[in-house]
N, C-alpha and C. Protein backbone atom coordinates (compact mmCIF):
# COMPACT_ATOMS: atom_id res chain seq x y z
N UNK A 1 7.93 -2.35 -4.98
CA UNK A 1 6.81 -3.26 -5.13
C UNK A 1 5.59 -2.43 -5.54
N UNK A 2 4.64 -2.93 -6.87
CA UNK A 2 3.48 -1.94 -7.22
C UNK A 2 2.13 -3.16 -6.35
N UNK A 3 1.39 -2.53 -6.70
CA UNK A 3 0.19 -3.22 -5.94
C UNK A 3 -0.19 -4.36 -6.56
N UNK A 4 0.15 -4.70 -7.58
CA UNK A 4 -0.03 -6.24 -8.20
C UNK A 4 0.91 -7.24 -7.57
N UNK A 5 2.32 -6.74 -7.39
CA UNK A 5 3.13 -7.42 -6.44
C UNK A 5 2.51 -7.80 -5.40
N UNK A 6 2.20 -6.39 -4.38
CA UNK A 6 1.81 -6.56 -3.02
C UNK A 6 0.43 -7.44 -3.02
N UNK A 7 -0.19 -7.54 -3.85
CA UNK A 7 -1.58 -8.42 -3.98
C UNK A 7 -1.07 -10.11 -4.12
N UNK A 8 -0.11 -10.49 -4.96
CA UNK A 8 0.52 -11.29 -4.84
C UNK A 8 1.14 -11.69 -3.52
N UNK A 9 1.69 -10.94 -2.86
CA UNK A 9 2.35 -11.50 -1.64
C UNK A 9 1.58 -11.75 -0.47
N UNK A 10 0.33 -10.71 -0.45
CA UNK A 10 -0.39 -10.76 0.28
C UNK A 10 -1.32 -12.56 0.29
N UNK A 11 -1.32 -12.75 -0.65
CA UNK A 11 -2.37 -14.11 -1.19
C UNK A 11 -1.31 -15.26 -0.79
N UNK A 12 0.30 -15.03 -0.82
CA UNK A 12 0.81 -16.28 -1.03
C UNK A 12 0.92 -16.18 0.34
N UNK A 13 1.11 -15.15 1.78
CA UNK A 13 1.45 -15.05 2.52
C UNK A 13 -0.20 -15.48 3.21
N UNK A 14 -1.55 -15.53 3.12
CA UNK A 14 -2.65 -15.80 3.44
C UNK A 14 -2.93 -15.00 3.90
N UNK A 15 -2.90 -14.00 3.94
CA UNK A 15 -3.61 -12.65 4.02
C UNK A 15 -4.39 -11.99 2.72
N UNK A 16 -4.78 -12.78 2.49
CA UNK A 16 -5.94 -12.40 1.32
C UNK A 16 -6.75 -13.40 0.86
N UNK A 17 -8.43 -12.53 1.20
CA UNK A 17 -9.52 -13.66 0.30
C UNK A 17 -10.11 -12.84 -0.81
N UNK A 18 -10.35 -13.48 -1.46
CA UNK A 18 -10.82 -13.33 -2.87
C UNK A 18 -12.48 -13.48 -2.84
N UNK A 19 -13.17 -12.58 -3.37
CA UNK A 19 -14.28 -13.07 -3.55
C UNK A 19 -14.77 -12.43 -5.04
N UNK A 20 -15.05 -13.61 -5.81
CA UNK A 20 -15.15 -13.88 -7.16
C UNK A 20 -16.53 -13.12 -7.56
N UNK A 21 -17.54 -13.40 -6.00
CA UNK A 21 -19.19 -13.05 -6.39
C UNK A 21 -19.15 -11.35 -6.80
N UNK A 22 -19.84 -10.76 -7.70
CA UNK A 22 -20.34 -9.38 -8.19
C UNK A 22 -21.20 -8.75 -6.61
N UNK A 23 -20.25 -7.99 -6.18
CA UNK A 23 -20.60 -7.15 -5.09
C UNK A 23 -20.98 -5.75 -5.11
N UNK A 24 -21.88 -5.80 -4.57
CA UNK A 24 -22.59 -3.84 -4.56
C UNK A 24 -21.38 -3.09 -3.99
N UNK A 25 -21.45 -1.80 -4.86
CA UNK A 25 -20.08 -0.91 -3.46
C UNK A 25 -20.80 -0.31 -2.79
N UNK A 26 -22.05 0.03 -2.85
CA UNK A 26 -22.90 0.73 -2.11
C UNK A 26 -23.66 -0.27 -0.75
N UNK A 27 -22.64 0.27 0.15
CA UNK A 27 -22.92 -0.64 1.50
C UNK A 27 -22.58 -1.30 1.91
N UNK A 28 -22.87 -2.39 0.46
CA UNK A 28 -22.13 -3.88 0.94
C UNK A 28 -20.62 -4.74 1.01
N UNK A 29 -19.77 -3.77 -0.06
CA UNK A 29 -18.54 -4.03 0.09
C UNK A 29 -17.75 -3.03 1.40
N UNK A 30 -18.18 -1.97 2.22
CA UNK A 30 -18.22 -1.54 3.04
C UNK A 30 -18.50 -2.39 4.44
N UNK A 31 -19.74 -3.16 4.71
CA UNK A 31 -20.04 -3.79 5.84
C UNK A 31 -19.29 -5.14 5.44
N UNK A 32 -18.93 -5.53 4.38
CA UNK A 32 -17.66 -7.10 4.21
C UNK A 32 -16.62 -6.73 5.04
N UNK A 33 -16.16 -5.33 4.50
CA UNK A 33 -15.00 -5.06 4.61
C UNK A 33 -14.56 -4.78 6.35
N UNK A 34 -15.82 -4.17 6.54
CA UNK A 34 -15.82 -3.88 8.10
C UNK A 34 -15.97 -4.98 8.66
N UNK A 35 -16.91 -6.18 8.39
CA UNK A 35 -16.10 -7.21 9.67
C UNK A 35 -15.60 -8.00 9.41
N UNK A 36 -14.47 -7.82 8.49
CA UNK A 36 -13.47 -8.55 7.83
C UNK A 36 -12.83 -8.00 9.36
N UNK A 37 -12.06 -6.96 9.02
CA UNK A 37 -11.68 -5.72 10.14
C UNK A 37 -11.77 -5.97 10.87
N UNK A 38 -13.20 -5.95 11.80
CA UNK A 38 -13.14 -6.00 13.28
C UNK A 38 -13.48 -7.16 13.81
N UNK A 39 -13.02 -8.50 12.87
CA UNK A 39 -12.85 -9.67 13.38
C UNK A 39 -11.23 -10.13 13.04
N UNK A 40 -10.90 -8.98 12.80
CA UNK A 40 -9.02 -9.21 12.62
C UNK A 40 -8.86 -10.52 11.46
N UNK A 41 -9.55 -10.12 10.35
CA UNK A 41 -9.91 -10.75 9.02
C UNK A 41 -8.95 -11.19 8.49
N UNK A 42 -8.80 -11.11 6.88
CA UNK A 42 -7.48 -10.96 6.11
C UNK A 42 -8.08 -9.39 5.28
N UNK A 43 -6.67 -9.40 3.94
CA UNK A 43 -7.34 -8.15 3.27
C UNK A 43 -8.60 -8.57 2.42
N UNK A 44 -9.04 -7.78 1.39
CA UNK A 44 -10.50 -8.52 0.99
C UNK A 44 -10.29 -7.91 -0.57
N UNK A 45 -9.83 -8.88 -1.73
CA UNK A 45 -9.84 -8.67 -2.82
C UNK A 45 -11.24 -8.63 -3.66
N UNK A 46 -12.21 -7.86 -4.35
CA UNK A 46 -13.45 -7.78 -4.77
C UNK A 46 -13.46 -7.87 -6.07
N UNK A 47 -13.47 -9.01 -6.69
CA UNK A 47 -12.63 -9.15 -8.12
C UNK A 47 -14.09 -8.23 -9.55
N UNK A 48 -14.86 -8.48 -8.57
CA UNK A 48 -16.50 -7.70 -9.51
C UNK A 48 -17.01 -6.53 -8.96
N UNK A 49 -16.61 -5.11 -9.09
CA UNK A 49 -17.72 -4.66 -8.45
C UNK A 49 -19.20 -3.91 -9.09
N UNK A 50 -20.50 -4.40 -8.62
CA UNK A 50 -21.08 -3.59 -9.71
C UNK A 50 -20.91 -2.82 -10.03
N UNK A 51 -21.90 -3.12 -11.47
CA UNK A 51 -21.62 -1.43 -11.73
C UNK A 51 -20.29 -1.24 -12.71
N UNK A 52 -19.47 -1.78 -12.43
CA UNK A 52 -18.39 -1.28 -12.87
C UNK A 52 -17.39 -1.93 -13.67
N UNK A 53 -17.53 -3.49 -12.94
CA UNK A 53 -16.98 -4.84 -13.44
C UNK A 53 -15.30 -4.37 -13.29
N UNK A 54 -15.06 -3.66 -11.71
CA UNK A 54 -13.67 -3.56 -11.75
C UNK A 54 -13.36 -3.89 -10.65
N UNK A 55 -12.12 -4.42 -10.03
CA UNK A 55 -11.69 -5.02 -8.70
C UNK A 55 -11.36 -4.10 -7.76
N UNK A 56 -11.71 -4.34 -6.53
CA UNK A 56 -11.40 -3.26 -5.31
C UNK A 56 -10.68 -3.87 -3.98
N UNK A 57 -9.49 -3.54 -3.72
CA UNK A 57 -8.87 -4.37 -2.70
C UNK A 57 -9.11 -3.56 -1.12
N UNK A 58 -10.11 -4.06 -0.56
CA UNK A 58 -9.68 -3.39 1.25
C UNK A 58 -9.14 -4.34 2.09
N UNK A 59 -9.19 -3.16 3.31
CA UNK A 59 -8.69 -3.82 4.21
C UNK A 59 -6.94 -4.39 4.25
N UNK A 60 -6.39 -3.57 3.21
CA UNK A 60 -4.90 -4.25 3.08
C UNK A 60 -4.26 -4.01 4.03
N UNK A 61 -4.21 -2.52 5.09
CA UNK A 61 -3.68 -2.05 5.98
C UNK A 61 -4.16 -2.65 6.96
N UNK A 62 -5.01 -3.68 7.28
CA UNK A 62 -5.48 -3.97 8.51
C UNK A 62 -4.91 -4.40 9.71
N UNK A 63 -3.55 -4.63 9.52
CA UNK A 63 -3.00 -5.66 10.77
C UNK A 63 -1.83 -5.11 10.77
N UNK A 64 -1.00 -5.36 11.67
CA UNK A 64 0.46 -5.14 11.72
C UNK A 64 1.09 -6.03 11.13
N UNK A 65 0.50 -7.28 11.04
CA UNK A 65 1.32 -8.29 9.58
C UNK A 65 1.31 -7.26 8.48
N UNK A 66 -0.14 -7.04 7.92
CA UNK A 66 0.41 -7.05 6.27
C UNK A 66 1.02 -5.17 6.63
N UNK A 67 1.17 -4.28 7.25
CA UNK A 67 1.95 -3.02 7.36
C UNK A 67 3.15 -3.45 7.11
N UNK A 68 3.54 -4.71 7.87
CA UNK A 68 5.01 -4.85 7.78
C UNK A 68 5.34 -5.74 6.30
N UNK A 69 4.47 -6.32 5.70
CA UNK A 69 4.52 -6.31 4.26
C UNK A 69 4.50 -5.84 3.50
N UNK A 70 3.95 -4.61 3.44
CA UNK A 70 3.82 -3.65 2.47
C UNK A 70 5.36 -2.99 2.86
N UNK A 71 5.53 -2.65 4.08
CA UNK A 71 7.42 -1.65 3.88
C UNK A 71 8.45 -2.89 4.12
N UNK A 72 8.18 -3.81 4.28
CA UNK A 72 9.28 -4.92 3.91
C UNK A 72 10.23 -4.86 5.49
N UNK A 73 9.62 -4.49 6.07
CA UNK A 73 10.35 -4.72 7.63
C UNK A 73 9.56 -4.09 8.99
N UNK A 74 9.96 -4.72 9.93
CA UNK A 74 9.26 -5.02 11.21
C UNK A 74 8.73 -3.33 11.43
N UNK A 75 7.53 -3.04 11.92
CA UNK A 75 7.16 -1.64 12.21
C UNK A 75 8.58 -0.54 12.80
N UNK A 76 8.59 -1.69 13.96
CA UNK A 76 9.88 -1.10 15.16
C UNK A 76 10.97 -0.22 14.10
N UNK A 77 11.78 -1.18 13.10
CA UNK A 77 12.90 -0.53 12.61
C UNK A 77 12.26 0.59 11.58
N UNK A 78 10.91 0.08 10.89
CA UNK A 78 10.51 1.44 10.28
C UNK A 78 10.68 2.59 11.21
N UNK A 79 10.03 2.67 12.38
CA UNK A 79 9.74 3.61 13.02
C UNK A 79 11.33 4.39 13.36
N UNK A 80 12.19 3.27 13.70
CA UNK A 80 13.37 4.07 13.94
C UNK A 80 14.42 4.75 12.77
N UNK A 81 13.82 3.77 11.40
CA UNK A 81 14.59 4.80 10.27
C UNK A 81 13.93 5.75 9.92
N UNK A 82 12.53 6.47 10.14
CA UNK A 82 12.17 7.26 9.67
C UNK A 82 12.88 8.73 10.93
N UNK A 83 12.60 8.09 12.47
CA UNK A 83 13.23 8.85 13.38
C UNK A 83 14.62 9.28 12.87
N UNK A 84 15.56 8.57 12.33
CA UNK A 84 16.50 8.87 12.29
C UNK A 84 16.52 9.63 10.92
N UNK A 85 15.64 9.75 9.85
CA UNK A 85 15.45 10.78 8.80
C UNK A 85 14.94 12.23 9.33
N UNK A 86 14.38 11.87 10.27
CA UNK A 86 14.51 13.27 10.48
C UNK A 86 14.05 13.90 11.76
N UNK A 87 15.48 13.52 12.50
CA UNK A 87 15.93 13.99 13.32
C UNK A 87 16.63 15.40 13.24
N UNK A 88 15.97 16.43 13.55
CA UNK A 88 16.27 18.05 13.46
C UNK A 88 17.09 18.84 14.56
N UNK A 89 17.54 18.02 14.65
CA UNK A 89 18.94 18.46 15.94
C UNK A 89 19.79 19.34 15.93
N UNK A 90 19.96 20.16 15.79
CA UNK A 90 21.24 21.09 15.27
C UNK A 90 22.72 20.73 15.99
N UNK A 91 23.41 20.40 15.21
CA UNK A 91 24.67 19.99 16.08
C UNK A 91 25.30 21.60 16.66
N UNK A 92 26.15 20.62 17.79
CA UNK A 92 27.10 22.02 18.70
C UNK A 92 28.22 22.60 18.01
N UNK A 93 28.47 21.67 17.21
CA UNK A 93 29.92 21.64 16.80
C UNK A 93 29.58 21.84 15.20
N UNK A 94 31.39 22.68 14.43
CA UNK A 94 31.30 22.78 12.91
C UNK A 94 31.38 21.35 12.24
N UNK A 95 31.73 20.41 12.73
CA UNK A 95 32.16 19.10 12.37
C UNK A 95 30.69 18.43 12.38
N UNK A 96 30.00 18.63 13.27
CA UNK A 96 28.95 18.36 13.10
C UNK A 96 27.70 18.57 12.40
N UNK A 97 27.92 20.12 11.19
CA UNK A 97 27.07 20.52 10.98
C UNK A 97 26.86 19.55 9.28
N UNK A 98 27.70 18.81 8.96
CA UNK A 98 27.47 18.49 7.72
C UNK A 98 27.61 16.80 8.22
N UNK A 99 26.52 15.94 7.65
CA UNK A 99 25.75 14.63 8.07
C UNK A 99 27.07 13.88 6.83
N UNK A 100 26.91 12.69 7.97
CA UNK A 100 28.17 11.67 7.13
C UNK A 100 27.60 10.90 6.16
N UNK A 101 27.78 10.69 5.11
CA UNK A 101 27.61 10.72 3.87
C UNK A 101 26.65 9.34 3.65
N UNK A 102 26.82 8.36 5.16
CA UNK A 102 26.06 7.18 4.86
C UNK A 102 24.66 7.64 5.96
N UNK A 103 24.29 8.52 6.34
CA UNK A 103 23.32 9.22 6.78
C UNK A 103 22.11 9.32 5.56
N UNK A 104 22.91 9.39 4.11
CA UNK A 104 21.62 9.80 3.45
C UNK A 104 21.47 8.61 2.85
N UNK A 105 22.50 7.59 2.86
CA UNK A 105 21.86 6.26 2.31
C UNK A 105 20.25 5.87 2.03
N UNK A 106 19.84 5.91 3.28
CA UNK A 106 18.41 5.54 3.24
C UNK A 106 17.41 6.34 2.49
N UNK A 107 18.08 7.99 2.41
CA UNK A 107 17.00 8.58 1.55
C UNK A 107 17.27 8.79 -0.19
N UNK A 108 18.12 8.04 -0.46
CA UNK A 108 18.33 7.97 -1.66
C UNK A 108 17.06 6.55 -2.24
N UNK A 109 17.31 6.35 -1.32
CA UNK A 109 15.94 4.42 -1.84
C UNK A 109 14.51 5.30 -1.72
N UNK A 110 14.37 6.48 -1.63
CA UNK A 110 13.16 7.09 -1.79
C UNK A 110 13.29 7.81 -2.99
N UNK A 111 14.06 8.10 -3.93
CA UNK A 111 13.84 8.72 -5.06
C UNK A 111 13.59 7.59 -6.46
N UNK A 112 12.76 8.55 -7.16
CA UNK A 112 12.17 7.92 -8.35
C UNK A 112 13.19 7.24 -8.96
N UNK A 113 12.44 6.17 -9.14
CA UNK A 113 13.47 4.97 -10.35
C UNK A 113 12.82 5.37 -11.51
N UNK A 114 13.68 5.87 -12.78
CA UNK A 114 12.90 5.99 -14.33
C UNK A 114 13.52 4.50 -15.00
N UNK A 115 12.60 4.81 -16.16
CA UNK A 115 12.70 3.38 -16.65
C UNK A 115 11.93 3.25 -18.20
N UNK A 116 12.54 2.48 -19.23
CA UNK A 116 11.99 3.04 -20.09
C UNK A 116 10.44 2.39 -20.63
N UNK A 117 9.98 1.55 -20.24
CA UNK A 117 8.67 1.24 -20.08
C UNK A 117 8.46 0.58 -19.15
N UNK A 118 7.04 0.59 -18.83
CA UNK A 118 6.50 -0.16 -17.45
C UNK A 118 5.47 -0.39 -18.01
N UNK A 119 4.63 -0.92 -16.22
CA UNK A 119 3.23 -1.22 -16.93
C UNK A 119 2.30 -0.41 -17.30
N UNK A 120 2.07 0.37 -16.78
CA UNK A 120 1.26 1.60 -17.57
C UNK A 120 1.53 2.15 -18.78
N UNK A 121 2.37 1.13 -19.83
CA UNK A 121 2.41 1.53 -21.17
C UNK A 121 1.46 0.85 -21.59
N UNK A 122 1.11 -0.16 -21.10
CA UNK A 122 -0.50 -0.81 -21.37
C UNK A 122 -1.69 -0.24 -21.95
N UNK A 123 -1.72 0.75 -20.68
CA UNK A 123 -2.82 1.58 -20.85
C UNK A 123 -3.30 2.05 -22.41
N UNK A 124 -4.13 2.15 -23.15
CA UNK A 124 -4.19 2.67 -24.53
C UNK A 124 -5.29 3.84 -24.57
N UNK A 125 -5.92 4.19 -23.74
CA UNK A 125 -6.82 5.29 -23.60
C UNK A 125 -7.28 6.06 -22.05
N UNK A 126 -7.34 6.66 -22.25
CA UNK A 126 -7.48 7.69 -20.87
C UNK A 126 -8.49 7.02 -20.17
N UNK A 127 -8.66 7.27 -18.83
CA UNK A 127 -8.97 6.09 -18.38
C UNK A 127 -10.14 6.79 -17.89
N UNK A 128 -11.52 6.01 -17.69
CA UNK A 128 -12.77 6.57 -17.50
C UNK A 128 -13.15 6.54 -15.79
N UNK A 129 -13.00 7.64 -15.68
CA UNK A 129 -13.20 7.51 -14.38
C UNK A 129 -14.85 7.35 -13.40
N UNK A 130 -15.88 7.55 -14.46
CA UNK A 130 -17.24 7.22 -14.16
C UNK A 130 -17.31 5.75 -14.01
N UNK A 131 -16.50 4.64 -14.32
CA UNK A 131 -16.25 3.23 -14.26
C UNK A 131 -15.83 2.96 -12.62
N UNK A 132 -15.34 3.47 -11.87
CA UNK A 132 -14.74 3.67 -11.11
C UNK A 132 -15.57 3.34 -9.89
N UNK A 133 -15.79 2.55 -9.08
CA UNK A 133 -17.03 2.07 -7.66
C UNK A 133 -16.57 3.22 -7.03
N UNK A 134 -18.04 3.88 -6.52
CA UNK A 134 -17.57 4.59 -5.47
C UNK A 134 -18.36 3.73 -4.41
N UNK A 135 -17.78 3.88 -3.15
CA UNK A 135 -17.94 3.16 -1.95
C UNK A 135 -18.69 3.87 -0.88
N UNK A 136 -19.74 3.64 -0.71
CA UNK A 136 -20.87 3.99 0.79
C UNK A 136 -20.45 3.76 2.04
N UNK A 137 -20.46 4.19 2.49
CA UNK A 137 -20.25 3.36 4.14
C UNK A 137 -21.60 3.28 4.97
């Protein structure tokens, strides 16, 4: 899933508001964002930001809902497949020293997918990074 997905799921799932109005990043998309936050908000899509006329998404990590949206399953079993990636145990035994072959299942879904275009073939010029909001707190 790239972040246009996850922006999508986030919106259909209601964890996301949109705000259309041209927002300062200096301060003010900072203090939105914060009591978006510490009123256990949604995430906060900023479709204008001055200055820049480019969109800024916070607050996506905010909750244990959308965490478990973004990795596609309940924290708990994250937590226990990553435990079980890497678990550094040294076995007792020779039988033990080489991991059974569906052990690495899970870390194979972490290597790069190639592909022969995506969306970043879009792109047509290097991208300006002075365009770019920087954010105050």
């Amino acid at each position: 899933m790239d972040l246009r997905d996850f922006i999508d799921l986030l919106q259909s799932e209601g964890e996301l508001a949109v705000v259309e109005a041209q927002v300062d990043p200096y301060l003010e998309m900072s203090e939105i964002a914060d009591r978006a936050s510490k009123a256990a908000g949604p995430a906060i899509l900023f479709r204008s930001a001055r200055g820049s006329g480019l969109s800024v998404l916070m607050n996506q990590f905010g909750s244990i809902r959308r965490l478990e949206l973004a990795f596609g399953a309940p924290l708990d079993e994250v937590a226990q497949r990553v435990a079980t990636l890497v678990d550094l145990q040294v076995p007792s035994q020779l039988a033990g020293k080489v991991p059974a072959p569906e052990a690495f299942s899970d870390l194979r879904s972490f290597a790069p997918t190639r592909v022969r275009r995506g969306r970043a073939d879009a792109v047509v010029m290097p991208p300006d990074l002075t365009r770019r909001p920087v954010l105050a707190a």
